[in-house]
N, C-alpha and C. Protein backbone atom coordinates (compact mmCIF):
# COMPACT_ATOMS: atom_id res chain seq x y z
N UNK A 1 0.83 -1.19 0.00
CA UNK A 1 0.00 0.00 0.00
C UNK A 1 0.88 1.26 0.00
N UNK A 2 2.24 1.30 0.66
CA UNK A 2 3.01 2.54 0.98
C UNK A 2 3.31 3.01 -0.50
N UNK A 3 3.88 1.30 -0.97
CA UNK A 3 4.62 1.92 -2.30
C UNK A 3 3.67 2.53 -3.62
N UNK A 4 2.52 1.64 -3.32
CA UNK A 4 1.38 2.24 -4.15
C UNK A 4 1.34 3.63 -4.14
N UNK A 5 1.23 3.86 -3.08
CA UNK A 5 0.80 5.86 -2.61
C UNK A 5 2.14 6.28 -2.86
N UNK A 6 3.17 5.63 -2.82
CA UNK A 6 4.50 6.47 -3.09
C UNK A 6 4.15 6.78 -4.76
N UNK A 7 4.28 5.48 -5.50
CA UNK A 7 4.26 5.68 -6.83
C UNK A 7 3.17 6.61 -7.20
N UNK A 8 2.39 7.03 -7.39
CA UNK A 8 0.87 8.03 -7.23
C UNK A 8 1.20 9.26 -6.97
N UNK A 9 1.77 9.34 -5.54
CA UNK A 9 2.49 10.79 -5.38
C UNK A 9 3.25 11.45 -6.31
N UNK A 10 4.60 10.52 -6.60
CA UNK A 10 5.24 10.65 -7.26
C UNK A 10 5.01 11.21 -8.70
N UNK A 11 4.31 10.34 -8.92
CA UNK A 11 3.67 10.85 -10.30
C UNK A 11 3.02 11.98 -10.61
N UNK A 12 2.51 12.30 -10.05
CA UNK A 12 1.86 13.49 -9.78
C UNK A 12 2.59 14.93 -9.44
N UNK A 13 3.88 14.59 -8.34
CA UNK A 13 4.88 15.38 -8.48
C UNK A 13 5.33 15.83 -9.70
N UNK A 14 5.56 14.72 -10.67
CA UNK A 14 6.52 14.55 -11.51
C UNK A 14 5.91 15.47 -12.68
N UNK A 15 4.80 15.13 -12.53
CA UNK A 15 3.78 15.82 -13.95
C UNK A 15 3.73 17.84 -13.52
N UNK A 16 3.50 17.59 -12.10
CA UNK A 16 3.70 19.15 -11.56
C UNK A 16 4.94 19.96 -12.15
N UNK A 17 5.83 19.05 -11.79
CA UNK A 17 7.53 19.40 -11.72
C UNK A 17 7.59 19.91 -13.24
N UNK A 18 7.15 18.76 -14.07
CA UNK A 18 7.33 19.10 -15.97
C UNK A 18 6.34 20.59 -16.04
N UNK A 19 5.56 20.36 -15.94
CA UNK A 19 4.24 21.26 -16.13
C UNK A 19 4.94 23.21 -15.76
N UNK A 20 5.40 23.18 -14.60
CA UNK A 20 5.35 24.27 -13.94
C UNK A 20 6.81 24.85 -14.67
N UNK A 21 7.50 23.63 -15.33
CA UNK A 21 9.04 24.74 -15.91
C UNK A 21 9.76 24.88 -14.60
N UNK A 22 9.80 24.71 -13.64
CA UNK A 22 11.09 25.44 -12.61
C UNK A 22 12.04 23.95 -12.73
N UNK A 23 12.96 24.54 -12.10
CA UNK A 23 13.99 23.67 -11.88
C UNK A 23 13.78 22.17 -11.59
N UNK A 24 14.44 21.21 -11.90
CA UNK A 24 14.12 19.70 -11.75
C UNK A 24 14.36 19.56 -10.22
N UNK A 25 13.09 19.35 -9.70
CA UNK A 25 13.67 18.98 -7.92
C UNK A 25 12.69 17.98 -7.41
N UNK A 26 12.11 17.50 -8.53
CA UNK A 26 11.47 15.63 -8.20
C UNK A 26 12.34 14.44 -7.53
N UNK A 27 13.58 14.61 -8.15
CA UNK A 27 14.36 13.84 -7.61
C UNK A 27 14.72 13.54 -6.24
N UNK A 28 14.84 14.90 -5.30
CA UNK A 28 15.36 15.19 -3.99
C UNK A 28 13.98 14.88 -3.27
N UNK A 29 12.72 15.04 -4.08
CA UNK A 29 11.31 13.66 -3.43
C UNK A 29 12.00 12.86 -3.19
N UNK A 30 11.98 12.12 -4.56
CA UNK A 30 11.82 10.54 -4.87
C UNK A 30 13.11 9.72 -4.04
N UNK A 31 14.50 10.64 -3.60
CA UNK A 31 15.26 10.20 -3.37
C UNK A 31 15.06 10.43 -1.63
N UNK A 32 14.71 11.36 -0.75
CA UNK A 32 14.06 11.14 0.51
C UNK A 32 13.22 10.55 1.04
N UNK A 33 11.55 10.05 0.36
CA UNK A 33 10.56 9.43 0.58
C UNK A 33 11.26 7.53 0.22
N UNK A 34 12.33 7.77 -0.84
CA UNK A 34 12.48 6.50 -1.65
C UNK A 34 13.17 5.86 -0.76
N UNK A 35 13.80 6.21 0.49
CA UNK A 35 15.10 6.06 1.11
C UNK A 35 13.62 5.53 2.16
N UNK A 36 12.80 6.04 2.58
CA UNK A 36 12.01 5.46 3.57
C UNK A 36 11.33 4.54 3.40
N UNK A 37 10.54 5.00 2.37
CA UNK A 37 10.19 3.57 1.82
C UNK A 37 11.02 2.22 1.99
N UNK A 38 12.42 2.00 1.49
CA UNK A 38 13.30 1.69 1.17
C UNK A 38 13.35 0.65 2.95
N UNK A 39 13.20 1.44 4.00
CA UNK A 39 13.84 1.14 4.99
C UNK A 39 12.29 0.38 6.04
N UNK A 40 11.17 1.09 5.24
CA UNK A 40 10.12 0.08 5.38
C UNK A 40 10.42 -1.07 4.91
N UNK A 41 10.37 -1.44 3.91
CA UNK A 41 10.17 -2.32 3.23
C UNK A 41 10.93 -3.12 3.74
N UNK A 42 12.31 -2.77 4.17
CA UNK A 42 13.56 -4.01 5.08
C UNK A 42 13.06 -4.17 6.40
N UNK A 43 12.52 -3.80 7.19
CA UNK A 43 11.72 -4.01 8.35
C UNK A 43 10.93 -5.15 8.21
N UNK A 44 9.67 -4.88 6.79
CA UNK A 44 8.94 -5.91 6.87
C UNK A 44 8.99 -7.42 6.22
N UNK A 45 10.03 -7.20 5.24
CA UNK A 45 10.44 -8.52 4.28
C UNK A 45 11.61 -8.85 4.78
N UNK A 46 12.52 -8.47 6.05
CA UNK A 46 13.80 -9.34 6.15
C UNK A 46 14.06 -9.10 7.62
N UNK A 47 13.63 -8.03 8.45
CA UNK A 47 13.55 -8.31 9.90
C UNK A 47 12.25 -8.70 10.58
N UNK A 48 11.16 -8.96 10.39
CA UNK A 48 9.93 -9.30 10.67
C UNK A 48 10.29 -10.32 10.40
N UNK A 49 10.59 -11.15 9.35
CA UNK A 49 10.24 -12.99 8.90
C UNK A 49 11.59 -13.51 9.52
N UNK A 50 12.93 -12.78 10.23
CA UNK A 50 13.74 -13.03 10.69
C UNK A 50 13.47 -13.03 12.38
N UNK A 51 12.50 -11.95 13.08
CA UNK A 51 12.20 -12.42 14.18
C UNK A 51 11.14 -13.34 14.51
N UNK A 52 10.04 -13.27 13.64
CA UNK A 52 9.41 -14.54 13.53
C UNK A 52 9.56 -15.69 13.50
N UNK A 53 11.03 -16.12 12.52
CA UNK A 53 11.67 -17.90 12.97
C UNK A 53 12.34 -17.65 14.08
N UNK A 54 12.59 -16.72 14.94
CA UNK A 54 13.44 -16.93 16.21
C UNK A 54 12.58 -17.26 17.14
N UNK A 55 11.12 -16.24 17.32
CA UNK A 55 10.40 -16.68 17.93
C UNK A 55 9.21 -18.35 17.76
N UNK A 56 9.48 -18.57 16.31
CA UNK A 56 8.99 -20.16 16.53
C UNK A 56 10.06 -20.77 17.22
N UNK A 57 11.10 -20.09 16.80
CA UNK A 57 12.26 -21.51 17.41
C UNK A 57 12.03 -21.66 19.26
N UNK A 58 12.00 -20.39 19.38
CA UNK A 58 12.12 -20.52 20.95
C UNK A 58 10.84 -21.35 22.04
N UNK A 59 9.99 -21.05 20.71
CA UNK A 59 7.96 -22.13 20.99
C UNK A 59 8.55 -23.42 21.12
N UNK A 60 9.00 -23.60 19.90
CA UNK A 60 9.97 -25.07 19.72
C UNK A 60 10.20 -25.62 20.92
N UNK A 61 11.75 -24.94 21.26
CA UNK A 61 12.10 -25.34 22.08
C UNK A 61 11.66 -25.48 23.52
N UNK A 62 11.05 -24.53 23.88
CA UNK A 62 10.16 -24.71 24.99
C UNK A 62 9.27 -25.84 25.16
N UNK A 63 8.61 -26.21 23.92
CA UNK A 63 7.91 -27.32 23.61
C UNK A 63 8.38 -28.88 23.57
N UNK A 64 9.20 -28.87 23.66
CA UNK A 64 10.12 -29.94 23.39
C UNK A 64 11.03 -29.84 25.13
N UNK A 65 11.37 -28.71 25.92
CA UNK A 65 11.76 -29.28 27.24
C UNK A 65 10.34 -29.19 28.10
N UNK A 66 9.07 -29.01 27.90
CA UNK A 66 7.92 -29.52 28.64
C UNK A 66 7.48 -30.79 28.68
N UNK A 67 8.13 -31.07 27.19
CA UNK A 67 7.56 -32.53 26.51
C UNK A 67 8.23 -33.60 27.27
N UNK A 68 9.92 -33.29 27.35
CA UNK A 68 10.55 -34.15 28.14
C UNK A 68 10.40 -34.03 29.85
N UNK A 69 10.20 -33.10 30.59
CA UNK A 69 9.99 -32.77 32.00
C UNK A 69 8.77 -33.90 31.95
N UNK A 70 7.00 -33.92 31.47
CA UNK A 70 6.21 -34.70 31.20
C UNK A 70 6.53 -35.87 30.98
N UNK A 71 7.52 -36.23 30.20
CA UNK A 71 8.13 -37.51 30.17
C UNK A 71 8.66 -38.18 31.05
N UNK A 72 9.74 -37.18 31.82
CA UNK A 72 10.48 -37.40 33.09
C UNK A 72 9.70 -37.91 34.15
N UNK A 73 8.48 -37.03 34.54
CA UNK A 73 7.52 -36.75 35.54
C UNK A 73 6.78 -38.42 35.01
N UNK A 74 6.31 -38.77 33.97
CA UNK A 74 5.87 -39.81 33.84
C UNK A 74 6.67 -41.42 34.41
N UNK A 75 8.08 -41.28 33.92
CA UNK A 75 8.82 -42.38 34.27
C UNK A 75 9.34 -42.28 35.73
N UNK A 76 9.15 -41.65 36.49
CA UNK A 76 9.58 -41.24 37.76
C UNK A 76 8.40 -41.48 38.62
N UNK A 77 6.57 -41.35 38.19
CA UNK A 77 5.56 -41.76 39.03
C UNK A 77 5.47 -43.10 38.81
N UNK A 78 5.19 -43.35 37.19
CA UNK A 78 4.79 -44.45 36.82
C UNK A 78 2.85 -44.18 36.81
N UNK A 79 2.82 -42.68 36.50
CA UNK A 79 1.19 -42.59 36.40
C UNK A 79 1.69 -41.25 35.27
N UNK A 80 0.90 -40.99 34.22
CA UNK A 80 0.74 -39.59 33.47
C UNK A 80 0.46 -38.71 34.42
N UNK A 81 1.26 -37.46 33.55
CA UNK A 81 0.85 -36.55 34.18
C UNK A 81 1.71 -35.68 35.47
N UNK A 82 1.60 -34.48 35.67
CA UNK A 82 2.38 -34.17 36.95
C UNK A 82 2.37 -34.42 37.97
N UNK A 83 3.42 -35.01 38.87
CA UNK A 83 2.78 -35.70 40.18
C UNK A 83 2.59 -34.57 41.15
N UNK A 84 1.80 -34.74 42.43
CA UNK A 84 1.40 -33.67 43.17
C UNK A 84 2.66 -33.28 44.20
């Protein structure tokens, strides 16, 4: 959606910028907004899906030393389950 409204803006700048004759200064937009954009976009496609497998991993693992404590707790009563 950002980049959508970026590209749109932009364009629209751009047609202003031709239209009006002054000096070319679309660029110093496209190159400040583009830089944010830019730094969205790495947030959500490479540090988001990067803390997301850390946090399955850590479900994981948690899941897997409950599984064995339960296990433990089982071979140690000789009944399922946590003993009292």
């Amino acid at each position: 959606t950002h980049f959508i409204v970026f590209l749109a803006v932009i364009a629209g700048l751009a047609l202003i910028n031709l239209v009006s004759g002054d000096s070319f200064w679309i660029q110093w937009v496209v190159l400040g907004w583009g830089i944010g954009i830019a730094f969205h976009a790495y947030r959500i496609f490479v540090k988001r899906p990067q803390q997301e497998q850390k946090l399955r991993e850590l479900r994981r693992v948690r899941e897997e030393q409950r599984s064995a404590q339960a296990q433990a707790a089982t071979s140690e009563t000789g009944t399922p389950g946590p003993s009292p």
